[in-house]
Protein backbone atom coordinates (compact mmCIF):
# COMPACT_ATOMS: atom_id res chain seq x y z
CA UNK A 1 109.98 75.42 -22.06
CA UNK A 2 107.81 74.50 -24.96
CA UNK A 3 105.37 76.71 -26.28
CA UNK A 4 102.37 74.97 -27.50
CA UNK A 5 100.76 76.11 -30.68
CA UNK A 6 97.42 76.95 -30.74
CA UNK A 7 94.90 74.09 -32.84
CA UNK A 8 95.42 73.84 -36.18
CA UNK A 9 91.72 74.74 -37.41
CA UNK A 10 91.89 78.17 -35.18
CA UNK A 11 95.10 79.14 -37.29
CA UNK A 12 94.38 81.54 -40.31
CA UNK A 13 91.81 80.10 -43.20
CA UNK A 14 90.68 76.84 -44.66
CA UNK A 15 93.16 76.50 -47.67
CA UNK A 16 92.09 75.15 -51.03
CA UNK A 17 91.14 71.38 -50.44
CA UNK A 18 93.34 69.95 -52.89
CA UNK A 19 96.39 71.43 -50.75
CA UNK A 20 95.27 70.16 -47.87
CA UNK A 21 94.92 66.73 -49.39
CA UNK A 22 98.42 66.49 -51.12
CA UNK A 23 100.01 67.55 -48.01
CA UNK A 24 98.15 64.71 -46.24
CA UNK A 25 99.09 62.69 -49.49
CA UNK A 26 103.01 63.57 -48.72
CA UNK A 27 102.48 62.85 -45.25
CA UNK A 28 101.33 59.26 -45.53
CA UNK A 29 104.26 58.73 -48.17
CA UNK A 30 106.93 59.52 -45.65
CA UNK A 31 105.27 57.20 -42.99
CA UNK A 32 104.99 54.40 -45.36
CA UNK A 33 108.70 55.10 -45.99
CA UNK A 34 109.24 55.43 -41.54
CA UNK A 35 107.38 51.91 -41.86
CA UNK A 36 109.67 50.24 -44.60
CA UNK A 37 112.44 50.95 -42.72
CA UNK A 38 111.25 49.72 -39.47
CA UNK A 39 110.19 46.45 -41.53
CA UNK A 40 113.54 46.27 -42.84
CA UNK A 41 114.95 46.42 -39.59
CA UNK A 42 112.69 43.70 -37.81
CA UNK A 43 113.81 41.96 -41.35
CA UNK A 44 117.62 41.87 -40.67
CA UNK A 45 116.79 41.36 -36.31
CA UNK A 46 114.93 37.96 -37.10
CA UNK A 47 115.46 36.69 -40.41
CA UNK A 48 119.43 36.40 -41.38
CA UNK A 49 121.10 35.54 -37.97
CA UNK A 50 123.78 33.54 -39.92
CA UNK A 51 125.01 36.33 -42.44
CA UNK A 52 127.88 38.62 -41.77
CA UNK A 53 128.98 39.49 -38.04
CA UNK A 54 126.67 39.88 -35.45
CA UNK A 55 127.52 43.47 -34.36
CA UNK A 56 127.48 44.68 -37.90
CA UNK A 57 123.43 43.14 -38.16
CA UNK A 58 122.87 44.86 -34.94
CA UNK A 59 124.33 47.92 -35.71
CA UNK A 60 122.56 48.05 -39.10
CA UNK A 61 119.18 47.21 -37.39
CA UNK A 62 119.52 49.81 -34.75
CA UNK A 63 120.08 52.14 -37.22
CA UNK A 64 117.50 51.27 -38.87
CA UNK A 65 115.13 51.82 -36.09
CA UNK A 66 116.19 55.13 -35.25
CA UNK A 67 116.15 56.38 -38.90
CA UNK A 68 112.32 54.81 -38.95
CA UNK A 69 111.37 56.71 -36.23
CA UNK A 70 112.97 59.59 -37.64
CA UNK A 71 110.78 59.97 -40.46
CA UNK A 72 107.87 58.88 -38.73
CA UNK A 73 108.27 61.88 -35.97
CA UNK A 74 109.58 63.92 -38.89
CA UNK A 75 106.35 63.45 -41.38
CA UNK A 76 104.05 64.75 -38.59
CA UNK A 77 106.54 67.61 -37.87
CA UNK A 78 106.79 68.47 -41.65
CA UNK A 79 102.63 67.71 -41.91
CA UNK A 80 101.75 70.04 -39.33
CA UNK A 81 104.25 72.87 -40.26
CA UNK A 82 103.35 72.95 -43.96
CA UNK A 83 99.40 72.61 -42.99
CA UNK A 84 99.80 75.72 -40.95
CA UNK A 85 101.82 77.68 -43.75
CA UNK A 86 98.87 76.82 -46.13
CA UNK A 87 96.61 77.97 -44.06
CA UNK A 88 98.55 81.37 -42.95
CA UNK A 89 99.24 81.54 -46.78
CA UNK A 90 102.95 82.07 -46.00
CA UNK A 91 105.36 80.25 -48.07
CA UNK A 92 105.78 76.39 -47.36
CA UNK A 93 108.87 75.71 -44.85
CA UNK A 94 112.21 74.46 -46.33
CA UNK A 95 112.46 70.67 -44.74
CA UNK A 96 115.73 68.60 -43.50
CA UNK A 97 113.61 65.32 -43.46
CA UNK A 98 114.41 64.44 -47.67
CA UNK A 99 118.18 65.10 -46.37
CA UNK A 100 117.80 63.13 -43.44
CA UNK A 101 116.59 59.93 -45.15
CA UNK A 102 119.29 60.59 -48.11
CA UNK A 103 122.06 60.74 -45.72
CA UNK A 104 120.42 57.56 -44.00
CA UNK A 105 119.92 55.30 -46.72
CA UNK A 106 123.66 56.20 -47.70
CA UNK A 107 124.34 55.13 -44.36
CA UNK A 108 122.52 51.87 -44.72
CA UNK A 109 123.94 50.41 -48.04
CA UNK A 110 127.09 50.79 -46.57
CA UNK A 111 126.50 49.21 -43.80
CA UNK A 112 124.59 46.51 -46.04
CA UNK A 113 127.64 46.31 -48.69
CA UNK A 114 130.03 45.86 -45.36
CA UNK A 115 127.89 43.25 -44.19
CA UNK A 116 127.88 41.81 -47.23
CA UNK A 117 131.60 41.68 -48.04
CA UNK A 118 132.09 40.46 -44.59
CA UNK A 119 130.14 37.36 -44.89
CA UNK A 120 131.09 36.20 -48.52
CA UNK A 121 135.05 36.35 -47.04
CA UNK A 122 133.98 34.36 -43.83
CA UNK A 123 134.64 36.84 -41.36
């Protein structure tokens, strides 16, 4: 079962402002990126219904979605562990998410260059 963690502002000491900030900073980065992707997505769903085959496009876009809310769920994950480490003043936590979206985005432009080759040779 889930253990739930006790509220952030009862966990060790107020940290330096400015850490707090960038780490909000970083947080709102990543969900801009969780929202790019999802607009991408809703993009390729409703915008180019004649290019390339329709199971690629729908492949792509559910990809898409899932990697969105990926790094949406992620950022908070990564927000609230790294908050806590500042204010524990414990080392910062190592962090899959920039792997995640690497691997993801790899994923993607292949799936875009596929799409791509598909429909320029009328398949």
């Amino acid at each position: 079962m889930w253990r739930r963690k006790p509220p952030l502002q009862t966990v060790g000491s107020d940290p330096d402002y400015r850490f707090t900030l960038a780490n909000e900073r970083t947080f709102l980065a990543w969900v801009r990126t969780g929202l790019a992707l999802l607009a991408g997505a809703v993009a390729l769903a409703s915008l180019v219904h004649d290019f390339g085959p329709r199971a690629v496009r729908i492949s792509i876009t559910a990809f898409l979605l899932v990697l969105s809310l990926t790094v949406t769920v992620g950022a908070y994950l990564r927000w609230d562990r790294t908050e806590r480490a500042l204010r524990e003043k414990r080392s910062l936590p190592t962090d899959q998410l920039p792997r995640i979206m690497v691997a993801g985005v790899a994923i993607v432009v292949a799936g875009a260059a596929a799409l791509i080759f598909l429909a320029e040779t009328g398949r």
